[in-house]
PDB file of N, CA and C in Angstrom:
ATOM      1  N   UNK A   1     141.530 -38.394 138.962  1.00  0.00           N
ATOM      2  CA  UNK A   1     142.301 -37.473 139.757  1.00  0.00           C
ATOM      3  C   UNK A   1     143.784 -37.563 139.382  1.00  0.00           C
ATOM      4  N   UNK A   2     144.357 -38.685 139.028  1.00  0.00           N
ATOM      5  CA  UNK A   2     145.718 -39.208 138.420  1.00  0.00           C
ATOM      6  C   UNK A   2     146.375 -38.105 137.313  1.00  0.00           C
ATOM      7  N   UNK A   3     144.904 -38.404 136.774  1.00  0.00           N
ATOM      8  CA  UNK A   3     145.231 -37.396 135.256  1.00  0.00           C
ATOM      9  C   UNK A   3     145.681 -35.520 135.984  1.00  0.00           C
ATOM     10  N   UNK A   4     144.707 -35.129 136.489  1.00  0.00           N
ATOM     11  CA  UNK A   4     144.377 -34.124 136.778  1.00  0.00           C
ATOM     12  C   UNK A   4     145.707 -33.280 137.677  1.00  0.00           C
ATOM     13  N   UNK A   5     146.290 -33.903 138.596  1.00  0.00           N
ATOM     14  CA  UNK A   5     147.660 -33.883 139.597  1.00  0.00           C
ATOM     15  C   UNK A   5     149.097 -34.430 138.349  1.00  0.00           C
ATOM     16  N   UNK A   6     148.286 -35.175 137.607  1.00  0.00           N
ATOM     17  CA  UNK A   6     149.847 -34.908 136.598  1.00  0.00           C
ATOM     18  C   UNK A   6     150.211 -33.614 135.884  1.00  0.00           C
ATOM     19  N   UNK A   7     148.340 -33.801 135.348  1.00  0.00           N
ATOM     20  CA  UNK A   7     148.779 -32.246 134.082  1.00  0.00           C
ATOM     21  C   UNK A   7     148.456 -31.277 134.881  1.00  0.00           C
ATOM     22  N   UNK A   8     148.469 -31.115 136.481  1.00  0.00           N
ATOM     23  CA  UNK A   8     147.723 -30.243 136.821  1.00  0.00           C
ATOM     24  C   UNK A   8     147.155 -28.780 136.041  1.00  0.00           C
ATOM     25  N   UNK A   9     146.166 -29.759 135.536  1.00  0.00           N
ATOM     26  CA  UNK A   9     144.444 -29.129 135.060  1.00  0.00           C
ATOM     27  C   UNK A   9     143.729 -30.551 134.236  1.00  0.00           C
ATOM     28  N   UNK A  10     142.589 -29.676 134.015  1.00  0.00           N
ATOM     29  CA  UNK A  10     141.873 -30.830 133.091  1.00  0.00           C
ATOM     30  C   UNK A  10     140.471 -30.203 133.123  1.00  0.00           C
ATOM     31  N   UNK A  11     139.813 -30.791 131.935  1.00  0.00           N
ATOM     32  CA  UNK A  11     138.315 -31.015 132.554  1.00  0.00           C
ATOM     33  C   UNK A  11     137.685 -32.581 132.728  1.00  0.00           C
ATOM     34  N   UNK A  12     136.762 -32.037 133.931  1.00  0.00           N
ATOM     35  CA  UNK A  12     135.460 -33.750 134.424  1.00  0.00           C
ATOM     36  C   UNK A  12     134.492 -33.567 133.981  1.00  0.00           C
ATOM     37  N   UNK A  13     133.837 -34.229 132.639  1.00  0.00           N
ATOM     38  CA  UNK A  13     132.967 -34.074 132.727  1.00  0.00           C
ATOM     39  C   UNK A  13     131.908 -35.279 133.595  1.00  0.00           C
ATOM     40  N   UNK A  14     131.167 -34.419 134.072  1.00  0.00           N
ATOM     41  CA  UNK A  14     129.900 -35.550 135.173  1.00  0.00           C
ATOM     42  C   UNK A  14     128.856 -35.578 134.225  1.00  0.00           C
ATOM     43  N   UNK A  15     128.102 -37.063 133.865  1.00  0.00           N
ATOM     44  CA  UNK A  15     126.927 -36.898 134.096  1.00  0.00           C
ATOM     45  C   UNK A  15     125.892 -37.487 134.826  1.00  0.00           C
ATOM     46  N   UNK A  16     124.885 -36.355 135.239  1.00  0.00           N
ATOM     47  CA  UNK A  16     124.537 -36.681 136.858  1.00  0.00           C
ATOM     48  C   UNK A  16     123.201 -37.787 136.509  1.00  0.00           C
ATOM     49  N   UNK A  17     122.974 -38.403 135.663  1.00  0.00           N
ATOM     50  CA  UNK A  17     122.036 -39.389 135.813  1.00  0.00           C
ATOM     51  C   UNK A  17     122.420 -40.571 136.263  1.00  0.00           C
ATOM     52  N   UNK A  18     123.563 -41.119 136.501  1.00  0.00           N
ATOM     53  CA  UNK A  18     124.039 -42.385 136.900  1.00  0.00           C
ATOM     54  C   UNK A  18     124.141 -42.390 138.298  1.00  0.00           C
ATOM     55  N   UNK A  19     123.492 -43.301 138.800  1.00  0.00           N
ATOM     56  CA  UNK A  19     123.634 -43.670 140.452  1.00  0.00           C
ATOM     57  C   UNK A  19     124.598 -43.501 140.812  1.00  0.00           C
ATOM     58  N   UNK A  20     125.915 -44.110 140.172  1.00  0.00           N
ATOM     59  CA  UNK A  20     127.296 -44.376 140.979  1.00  0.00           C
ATOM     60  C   UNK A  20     128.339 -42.880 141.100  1.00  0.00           C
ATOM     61  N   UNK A  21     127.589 -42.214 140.019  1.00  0.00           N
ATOM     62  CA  UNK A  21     128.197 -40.434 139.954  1.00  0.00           C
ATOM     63  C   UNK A  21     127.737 -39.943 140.986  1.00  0.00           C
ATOM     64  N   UNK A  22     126.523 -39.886 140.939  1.00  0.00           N
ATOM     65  CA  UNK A  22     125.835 -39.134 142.549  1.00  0.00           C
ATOM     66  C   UNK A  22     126.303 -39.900 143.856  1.00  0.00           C
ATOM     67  N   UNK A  23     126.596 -41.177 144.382  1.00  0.00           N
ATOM     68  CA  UNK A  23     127.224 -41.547 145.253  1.00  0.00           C
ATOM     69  C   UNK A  23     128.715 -40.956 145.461  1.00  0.00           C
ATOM     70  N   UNK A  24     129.601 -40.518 144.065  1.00  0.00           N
ATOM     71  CA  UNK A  24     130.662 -40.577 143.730  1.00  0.00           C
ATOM     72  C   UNK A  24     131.210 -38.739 144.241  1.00  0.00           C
ATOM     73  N   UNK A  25     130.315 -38.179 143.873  1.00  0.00           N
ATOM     74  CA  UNK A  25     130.344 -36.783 143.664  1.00  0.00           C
ATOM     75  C   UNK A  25     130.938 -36.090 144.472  1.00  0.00           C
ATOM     76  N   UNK A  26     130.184 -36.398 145.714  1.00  0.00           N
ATOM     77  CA  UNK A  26     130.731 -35.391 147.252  1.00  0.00           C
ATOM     78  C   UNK A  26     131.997 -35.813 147.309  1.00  0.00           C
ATOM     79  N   UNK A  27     132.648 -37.192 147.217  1.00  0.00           N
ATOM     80  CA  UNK A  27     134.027 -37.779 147.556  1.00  0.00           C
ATOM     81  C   UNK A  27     135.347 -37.257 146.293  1.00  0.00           C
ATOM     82  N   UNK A  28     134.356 -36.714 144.944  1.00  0.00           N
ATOM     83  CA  UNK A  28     135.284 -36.005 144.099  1.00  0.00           C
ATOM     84  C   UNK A  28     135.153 -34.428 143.858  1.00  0.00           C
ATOM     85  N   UNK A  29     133.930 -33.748 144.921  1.00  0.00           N
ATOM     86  CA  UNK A  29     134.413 -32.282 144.940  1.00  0.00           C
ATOM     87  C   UNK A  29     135.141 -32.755 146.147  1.00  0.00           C
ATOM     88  N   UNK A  30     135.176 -32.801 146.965  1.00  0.00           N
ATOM     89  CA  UNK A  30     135.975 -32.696 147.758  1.00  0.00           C
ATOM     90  C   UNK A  30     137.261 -32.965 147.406  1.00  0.00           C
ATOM     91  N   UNK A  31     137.912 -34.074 146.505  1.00  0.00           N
ATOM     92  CA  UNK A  31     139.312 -33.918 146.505  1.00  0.00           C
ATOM     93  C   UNK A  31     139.636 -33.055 145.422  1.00  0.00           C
ATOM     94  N   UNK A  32     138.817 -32.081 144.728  1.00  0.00           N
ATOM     95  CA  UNK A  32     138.766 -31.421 143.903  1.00  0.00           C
ATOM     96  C   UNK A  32     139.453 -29.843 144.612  1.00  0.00           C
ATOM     97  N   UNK A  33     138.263 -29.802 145.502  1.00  0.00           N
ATOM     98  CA  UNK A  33     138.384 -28.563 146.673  1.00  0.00           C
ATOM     99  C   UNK A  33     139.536 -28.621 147.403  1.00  0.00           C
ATOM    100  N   UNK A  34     140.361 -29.719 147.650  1.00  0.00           N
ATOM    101  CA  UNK A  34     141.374 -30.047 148.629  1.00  0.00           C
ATOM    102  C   UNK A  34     142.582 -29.309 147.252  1.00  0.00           C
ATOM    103  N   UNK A  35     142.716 -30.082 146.162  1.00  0.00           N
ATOM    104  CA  UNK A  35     143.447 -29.366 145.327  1.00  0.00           C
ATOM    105  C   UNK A  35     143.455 -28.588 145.011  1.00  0.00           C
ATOM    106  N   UNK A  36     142.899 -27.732 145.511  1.00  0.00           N
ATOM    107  CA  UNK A  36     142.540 -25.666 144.430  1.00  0.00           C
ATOM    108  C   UNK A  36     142.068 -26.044 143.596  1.00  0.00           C
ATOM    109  N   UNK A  37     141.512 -26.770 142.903  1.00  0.00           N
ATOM    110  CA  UNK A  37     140.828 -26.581 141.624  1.00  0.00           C
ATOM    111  C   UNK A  37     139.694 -25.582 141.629  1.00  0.00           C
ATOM    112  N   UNK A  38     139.154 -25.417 140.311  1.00  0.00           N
ATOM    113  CA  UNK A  38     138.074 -24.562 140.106  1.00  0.00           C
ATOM    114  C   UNK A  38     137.052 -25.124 139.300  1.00  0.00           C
ATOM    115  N   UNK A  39     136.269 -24.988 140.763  1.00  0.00           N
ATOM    116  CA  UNK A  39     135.140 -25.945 140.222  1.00  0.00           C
ATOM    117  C   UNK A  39     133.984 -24.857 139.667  1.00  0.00           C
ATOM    118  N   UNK A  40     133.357 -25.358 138.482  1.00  0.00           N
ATOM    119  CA  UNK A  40     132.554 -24.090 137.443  1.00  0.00           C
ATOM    120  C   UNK A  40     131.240 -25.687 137.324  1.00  0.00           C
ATOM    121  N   UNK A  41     130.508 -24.697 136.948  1.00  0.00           N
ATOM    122  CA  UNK A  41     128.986 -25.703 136.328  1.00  0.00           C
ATOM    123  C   UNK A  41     128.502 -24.553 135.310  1.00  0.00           C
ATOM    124  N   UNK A  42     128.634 -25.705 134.279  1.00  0.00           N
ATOM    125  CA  UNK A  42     128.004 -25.096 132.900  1.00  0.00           C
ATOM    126  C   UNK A  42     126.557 -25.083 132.223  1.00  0.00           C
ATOM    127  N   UNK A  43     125.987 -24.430 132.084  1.00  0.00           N
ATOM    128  CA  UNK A  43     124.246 -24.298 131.684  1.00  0.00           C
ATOM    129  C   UNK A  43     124.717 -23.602 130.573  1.00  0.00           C
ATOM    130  N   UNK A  44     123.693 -24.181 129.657  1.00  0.00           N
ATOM    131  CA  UNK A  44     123.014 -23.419 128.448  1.00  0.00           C
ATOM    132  C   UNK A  44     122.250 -21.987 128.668  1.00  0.00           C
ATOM    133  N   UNK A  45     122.674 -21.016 127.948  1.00  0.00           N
ATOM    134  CA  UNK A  45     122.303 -19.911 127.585  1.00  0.00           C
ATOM    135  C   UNK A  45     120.178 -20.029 127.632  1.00  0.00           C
ATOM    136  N   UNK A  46     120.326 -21.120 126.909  1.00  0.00           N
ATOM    137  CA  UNK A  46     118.610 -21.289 126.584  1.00  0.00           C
ATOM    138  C   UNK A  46     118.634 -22.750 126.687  1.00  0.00           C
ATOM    139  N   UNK A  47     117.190 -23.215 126.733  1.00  0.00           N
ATOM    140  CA  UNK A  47     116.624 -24.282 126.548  1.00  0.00           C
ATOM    141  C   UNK A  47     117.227 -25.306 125.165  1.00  0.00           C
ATOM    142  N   UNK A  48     117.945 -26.248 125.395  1.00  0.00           N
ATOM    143  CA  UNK A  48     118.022 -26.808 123.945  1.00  0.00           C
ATOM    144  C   UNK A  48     116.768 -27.043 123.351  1.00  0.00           C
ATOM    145  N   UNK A  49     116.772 -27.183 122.265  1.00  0.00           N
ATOM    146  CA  UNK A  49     115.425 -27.707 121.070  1.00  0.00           C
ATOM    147  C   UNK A  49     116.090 -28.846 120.474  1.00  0.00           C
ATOM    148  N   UNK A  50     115.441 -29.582 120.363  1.00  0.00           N
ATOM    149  CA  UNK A  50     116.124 -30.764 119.502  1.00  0.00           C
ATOM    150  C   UNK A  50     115.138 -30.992 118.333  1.00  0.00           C
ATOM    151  N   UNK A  51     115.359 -31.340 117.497  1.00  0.00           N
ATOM    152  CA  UNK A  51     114.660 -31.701 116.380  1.00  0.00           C
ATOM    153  C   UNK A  51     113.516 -32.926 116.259  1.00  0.00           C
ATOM    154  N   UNK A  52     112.305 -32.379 115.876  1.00  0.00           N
ATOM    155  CA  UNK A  52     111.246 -32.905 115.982  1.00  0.00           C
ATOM    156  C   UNK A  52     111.519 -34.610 115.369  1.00  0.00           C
ATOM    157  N   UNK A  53     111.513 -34.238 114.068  1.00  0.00           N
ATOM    158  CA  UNK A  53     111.583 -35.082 112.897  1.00  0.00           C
ATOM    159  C   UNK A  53     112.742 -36.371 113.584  1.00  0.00           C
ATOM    160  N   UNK A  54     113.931 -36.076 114.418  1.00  0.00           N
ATOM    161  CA  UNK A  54     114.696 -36.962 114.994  1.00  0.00           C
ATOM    162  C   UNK A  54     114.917 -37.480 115.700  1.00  0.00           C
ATOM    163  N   UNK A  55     114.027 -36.593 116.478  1.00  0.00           N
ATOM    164  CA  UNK A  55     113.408 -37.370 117.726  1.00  0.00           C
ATOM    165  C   UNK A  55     112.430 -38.844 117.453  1.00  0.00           C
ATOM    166  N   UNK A  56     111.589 -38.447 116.695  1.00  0.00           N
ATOM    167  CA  UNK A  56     110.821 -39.555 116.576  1.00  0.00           C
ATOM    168  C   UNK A  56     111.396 -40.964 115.655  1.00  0.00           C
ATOM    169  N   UNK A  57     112.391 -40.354 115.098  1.00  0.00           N
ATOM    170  CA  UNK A  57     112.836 -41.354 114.600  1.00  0.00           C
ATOM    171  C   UNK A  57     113.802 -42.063 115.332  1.00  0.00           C
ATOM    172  N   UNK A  58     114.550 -41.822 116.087  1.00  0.00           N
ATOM    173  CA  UNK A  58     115.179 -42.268 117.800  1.00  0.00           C
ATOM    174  C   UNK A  58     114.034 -43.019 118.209  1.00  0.00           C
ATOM    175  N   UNK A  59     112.975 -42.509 118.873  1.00  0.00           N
ATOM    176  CA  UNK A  59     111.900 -43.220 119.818  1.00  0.00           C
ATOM    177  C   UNK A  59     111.387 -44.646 119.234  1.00  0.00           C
ATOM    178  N   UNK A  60     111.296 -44.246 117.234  1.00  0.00           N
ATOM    179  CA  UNK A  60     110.925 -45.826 116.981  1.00  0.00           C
ATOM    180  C   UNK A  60     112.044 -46.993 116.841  1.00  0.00           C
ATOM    181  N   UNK A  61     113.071 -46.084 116.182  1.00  0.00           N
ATOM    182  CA  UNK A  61     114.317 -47.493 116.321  1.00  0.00           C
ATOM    183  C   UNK A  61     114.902 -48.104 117.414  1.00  0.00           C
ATOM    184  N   UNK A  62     114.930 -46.874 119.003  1.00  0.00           N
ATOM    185  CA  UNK A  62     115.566 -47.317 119.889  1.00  0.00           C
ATOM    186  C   UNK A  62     114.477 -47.711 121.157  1.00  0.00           C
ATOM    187  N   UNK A  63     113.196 -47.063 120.574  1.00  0.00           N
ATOM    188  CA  UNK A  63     111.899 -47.646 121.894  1.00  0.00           C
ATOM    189  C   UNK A  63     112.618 -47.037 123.532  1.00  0.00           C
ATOM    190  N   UNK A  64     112.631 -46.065 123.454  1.00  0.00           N
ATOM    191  CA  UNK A  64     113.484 -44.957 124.427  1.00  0.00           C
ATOM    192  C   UNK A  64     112.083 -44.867 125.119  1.00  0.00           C
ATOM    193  N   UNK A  65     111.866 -44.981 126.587  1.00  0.00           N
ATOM    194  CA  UNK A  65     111.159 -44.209 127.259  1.00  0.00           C
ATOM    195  C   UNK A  65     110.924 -42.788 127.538  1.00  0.00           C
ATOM    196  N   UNK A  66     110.010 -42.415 126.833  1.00  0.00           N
ATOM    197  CA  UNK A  66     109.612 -40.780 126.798  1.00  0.00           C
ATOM    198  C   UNK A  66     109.097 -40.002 128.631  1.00  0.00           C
ATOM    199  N   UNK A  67     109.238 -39.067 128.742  1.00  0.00           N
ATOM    200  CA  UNK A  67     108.551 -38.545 129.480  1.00  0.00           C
ATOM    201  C   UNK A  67     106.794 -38.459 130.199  1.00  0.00           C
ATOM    202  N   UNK A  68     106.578 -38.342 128.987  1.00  0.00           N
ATOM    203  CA  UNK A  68     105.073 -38.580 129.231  1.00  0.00           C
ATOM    204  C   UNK A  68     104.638 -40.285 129.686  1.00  0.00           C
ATOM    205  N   UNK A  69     105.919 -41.172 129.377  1.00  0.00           N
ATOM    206  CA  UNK A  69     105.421 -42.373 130.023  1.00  0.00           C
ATOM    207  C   UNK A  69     105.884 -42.745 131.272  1.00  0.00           C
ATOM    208  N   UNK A  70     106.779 -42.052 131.988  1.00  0.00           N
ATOM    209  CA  UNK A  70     107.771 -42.292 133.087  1.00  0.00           C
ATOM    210  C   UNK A  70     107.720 -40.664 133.449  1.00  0.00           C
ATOM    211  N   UNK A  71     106.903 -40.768 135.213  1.00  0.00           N
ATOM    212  CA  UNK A  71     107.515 -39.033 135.324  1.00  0.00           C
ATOM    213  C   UNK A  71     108.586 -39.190 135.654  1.00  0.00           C
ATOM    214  N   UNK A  72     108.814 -37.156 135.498  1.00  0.00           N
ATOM    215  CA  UNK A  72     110.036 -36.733 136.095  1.00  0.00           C
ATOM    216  C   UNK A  72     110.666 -36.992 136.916  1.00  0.00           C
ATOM    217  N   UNK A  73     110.000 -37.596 138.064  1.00  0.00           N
ATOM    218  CA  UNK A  73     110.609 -37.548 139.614  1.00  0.00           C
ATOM    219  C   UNK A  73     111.099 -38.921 139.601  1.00  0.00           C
ATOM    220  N   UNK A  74     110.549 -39.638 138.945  1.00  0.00           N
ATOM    221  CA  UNK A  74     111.886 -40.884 138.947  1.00  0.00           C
ATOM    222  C   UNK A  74     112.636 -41.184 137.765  1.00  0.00           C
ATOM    223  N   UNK A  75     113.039 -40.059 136.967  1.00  0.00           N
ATOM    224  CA  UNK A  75     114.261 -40.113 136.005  1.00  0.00           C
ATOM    225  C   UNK A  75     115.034 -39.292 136.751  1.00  0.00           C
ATOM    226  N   UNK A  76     114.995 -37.928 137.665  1.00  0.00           N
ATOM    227  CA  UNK A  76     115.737 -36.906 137.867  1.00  0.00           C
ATOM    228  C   UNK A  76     115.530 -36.471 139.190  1.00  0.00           C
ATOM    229  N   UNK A  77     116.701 -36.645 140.084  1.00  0.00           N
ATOM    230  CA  UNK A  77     117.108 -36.306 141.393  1.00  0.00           C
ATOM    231  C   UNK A  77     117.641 -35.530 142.008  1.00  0.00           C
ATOM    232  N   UNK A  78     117.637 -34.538 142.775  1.00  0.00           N
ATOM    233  CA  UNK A  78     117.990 -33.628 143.137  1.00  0.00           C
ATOM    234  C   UNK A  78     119.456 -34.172 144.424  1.00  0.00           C
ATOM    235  N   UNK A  79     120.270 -33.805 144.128  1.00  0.00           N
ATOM    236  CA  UNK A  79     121.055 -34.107 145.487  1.00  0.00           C
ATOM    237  C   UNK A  79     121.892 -32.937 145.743  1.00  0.00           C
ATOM    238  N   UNK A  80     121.930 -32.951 147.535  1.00  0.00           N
ATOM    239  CA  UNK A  80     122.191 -31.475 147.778  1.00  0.00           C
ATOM    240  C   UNK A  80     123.008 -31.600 148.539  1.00  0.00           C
ATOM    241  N   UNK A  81     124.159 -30.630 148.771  1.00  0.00           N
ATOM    242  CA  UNK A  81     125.715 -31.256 149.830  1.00  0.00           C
ATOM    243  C   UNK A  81     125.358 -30.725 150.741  1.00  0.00           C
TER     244      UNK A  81
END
């Protein structure tokens, strides 16, 4: 927020998989909203695709938990103000 009230502007980027962001969130739109800022949320046009061939080569060097081994509902949370 330091940054943001100096240069008044900036961009935040969030990302919402971390526990302490989603605890964090409501307490930084809000001082977001208190400042006039303009708050925007950005989506992709389409679905990304990522590349087959690099994917798998990620999954064997880094042993990343895939989807099909962990559902959805406990990688990704919905939180609602």
């Amino acid at each position: 927020m330091g940054k943001l009230q100096q240069n008044g502007k900036g961009i935040v980027l969030i990302h919402d998989f971390q526990k302490a962001t989603a605890h964090a969130l409501p307490e930084l739109l809000a001082q977001l909203k208190a400042g006039n800022y303009k708050i925007v949320f950005i989506k992709p046009k389409q679905p990304v695709k990522t590349l087959a061939q690099y994917d798998e080569l990620v999954l064997k060097e880094q042993k990343i938990p895939t989807l099909t081994q962990q559902p959805l509902s406990e990688v990704v949370r919905t939180i609602e103000q």
